[in-house]
Protein backbone atom coordinates (compact mmCIF):
# COMPACT_ATOMS: atom_id res chain seq x y z
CA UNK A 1 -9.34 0.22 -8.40
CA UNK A 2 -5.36 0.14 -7.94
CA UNK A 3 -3.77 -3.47 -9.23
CA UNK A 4 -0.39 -4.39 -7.92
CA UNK A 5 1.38 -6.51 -10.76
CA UNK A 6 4.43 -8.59 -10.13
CA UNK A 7 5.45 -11.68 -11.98
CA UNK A 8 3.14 -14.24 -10.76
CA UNK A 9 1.66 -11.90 -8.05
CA UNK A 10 -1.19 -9.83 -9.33
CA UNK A 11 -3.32 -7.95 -6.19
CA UNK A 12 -6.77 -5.50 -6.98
CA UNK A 13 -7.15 -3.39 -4.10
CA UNK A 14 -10.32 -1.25 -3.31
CA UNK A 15 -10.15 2.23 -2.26
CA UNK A 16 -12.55 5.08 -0.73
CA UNK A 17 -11.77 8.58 -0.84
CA UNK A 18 -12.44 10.83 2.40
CA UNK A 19 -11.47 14.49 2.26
CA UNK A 20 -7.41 14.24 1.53
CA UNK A 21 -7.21 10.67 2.82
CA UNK A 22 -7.51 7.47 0.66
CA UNK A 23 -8.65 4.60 2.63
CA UNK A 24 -7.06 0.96 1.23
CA UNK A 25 -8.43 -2.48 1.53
CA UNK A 26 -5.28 -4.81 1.04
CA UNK A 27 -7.67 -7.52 1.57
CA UNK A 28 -5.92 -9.11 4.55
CA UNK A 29 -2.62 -9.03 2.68
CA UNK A 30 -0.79 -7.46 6.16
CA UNK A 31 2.65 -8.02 4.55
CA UNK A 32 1.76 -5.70 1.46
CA UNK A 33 -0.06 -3.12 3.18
CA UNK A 34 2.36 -2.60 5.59
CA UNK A 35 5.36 -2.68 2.97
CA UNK A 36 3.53 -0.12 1.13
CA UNK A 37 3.13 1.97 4.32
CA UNK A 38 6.68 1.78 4.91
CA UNK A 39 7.80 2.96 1.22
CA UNK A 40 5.20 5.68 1.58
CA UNK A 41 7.16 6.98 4.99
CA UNK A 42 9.98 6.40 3.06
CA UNK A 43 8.97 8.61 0.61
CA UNK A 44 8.56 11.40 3.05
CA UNK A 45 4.68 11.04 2.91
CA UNK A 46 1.74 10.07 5.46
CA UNK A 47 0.61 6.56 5.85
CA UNK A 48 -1.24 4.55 8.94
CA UNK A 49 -2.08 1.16 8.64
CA UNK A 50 -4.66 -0.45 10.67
CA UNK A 51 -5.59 -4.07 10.65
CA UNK A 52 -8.28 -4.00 12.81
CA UNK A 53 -10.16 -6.58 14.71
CA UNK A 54 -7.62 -9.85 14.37
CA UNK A 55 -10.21 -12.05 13.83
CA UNK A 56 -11.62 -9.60 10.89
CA UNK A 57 -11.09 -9.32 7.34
CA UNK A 58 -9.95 -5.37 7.40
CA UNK A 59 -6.06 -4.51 6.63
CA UNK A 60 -7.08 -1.09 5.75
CA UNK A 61 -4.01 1.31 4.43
CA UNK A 62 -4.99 5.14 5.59
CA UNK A 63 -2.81 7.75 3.51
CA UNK A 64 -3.49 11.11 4.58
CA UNK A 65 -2.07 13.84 1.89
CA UNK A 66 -3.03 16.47 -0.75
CA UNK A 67 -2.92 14.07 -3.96
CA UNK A 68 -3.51 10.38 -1.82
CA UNK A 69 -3.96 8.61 -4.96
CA UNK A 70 -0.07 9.82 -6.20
CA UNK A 71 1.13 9.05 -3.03
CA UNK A 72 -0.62 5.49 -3.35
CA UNK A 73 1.15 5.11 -7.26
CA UNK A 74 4.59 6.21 -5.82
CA UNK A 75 4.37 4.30 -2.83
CA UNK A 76 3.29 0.88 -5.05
CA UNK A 77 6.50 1.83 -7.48
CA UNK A 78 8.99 2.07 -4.18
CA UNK A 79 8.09 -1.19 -2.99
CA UNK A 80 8.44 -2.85 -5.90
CA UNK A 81 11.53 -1.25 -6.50
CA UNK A 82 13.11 -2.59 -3.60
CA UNK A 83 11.81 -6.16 -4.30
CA UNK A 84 13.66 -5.46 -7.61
CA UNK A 85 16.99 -4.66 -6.12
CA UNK A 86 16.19 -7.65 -3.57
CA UNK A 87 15.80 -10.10 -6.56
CA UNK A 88 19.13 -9.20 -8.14
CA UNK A 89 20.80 -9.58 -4.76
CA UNK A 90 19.93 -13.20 -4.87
């Protein structure tokens, strides 16, 4: 299990490994999930995210890659990162 720790915000998220993807629950947290899919692109890596039904509780991260997990760590640190340099613009 992957936590996501920031000040006040703390966030467990659930993963499931298939072949070289790494399936995320973000546990209806859209905005997250789809930050992290963002900083993952950013990163030059692969990331889908699909929140399925909108009356459903999936907002499922897909990250297709050799080491998904990594990708998932560096991903996490980028997005944080920029909410760092957002704070100190503030």
């Amino acid at each position: 299990m992957q936590k996501i720790t920031r000040g006040d915000f703390r966030m467990e998220l659930e993963a499931v490994e298939k072949g070289d993807r790494l399936i995320v629950n973000f546990q209806k947290n859209h905005t997250v999930a789809n930050l992290v899919r963002k900083a993952i692109w950013e990163n030059g890596e692969e990331a889908g995210y699909d929140k399925g039904n909108p009356l459903g509780e999936d907002s499922n991260l897909v990250i297709d890659a050799d080491n998904p997990k990594e990708v998932l760590q560096e991903g996490i640190q980028t997005a944080q990162d920029w909410m760092d340099n957002l704070e100190d613009e503030v």
